[in-house]
C-alpha atoms as a PDB file:
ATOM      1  CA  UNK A   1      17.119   4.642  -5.233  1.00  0.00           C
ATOM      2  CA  UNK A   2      16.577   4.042  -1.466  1.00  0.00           C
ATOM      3  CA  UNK A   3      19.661   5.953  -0.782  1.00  0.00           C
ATOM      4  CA  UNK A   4      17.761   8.963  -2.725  1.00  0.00           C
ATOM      5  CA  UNK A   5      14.444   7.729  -0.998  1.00  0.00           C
ATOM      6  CA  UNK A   6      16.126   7.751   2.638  1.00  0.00           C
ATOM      7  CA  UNK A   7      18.167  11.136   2.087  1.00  0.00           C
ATOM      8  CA  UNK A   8      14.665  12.553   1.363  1.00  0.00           C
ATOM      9  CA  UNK A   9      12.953  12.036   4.746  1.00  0.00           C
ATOM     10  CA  UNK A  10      11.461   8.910   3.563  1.00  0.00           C
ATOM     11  CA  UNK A  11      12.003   6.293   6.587  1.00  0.00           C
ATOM     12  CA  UNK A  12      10.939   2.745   6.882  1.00  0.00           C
ATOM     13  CA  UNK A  13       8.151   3.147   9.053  1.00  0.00           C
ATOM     14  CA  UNK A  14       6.420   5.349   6.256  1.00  0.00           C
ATOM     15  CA  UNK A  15       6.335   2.685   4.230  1.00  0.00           C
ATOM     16  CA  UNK A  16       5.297   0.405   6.611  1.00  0.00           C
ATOM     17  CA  UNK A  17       2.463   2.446   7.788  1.00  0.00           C
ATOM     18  CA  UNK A  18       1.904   2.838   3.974  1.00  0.00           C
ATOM     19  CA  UNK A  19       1.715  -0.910   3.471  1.00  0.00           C
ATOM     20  CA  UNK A  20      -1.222  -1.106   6.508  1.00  0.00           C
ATOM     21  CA  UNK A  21      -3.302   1.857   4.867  1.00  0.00           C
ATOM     22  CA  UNK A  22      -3.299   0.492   1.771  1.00  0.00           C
ATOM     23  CA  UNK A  23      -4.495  -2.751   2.909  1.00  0.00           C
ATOM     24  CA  UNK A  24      -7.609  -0.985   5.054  1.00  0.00           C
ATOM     25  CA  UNK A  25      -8.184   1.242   1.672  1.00  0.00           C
ATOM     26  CA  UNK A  26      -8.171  -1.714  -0.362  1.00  0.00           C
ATOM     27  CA  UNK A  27     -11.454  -3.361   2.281  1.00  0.00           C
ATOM     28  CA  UNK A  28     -13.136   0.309   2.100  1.00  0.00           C
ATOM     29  CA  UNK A  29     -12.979   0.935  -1.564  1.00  0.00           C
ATOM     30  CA  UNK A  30     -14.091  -2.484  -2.275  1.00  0.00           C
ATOM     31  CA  UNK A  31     -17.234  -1.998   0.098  1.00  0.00           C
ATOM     32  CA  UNK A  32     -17.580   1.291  -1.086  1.00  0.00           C
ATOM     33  CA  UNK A  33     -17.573   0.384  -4.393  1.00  0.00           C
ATOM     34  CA  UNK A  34     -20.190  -2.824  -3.632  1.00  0.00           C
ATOM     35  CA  UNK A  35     -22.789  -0.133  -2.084  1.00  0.00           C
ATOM     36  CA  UNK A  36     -22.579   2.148  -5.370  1.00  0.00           C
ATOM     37  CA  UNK A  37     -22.595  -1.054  -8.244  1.00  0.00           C
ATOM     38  CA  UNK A  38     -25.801  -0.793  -9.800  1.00  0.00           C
ATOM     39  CA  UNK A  39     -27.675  -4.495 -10.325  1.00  0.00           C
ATOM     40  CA  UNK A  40     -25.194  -5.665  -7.308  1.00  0.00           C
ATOM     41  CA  UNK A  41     -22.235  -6.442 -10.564  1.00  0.00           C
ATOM     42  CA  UNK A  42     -19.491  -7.217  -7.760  1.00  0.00           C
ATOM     43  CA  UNK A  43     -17.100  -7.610 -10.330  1.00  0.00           C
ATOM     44  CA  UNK A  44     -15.734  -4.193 -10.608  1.00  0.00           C
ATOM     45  CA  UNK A  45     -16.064  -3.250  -7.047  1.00  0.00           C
ATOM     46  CA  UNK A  46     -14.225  -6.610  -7.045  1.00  0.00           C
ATOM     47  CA  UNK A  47     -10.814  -5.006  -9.070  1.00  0.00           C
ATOM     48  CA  UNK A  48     -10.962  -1.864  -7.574  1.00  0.00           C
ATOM     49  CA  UNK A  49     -10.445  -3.562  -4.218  1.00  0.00           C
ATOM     50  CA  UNK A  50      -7.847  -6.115  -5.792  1.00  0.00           C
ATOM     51  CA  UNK A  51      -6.328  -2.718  -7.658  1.00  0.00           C
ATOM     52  CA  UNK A  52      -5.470  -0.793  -4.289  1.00  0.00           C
ATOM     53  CA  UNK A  53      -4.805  -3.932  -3.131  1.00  0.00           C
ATOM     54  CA  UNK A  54      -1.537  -4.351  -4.934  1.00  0.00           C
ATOM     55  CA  UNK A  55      -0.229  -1.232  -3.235  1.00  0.00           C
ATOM     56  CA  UNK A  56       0.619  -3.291  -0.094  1.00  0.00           C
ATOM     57  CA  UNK A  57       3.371  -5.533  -1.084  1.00  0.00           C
ATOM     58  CA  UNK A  58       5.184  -2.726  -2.843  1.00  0.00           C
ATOM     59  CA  UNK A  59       4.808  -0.224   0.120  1.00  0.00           C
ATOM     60  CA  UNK A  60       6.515  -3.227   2.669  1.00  0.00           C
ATOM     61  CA  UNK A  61       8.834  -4.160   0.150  1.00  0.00           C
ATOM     62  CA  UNK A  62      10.331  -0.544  -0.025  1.00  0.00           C
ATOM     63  CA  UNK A  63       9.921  -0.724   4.183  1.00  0.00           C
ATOM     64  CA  UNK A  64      12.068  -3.510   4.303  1.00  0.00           C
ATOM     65  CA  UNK A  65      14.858  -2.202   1.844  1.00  0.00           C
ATOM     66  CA  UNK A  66      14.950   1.213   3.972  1.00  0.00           C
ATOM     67  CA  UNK A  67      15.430  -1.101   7.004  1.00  0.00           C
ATOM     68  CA  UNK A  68      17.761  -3.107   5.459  1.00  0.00           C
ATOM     69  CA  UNK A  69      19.362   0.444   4.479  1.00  0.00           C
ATOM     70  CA  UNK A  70      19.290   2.314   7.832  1.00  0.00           C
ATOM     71  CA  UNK A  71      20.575  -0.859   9.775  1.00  0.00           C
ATOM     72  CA  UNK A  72      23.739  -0.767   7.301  1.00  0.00           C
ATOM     73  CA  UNK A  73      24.222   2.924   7.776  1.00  0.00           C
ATOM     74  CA  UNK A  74      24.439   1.966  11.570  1.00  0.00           C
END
């Protein structure tokens, strides 16, 4: 699969960069989502920021098996 991903354009640093976004997302949509809770309920902007959240480790995960990938194919 990250041969597939790597053949595709899809470098390490996209993923990377991926990781980071998600992270900042994660801190907007959760203060987003505080500002628009009616009542102040910070439970749900609470798991939307968790939600987006879980993007992160995913997005450096794949970063560090295209690195590991374009090192080999060095």
């Amino acid at each position: 699969m990250v041969k597939m991903l790597h053949e595709k354009g899809l470098r390490s640093e996209h993923a990377y960069c991926a990781g980071a976004a998600s992270i900042g997302l994660s801190i907007l949509s959760w203060a987003g989502s505080l500002k628009a809770e009616p009542g102040g309920d910070l439970s749900r902007a609470d798991r939307w920021g968790i939600f987006v959240g879980e993007w992160a480790p995913t997005f450096f995960a794949l970063g560090l098996a295209l690195a590991n990938y374009e090192f080999a194919e060095k």
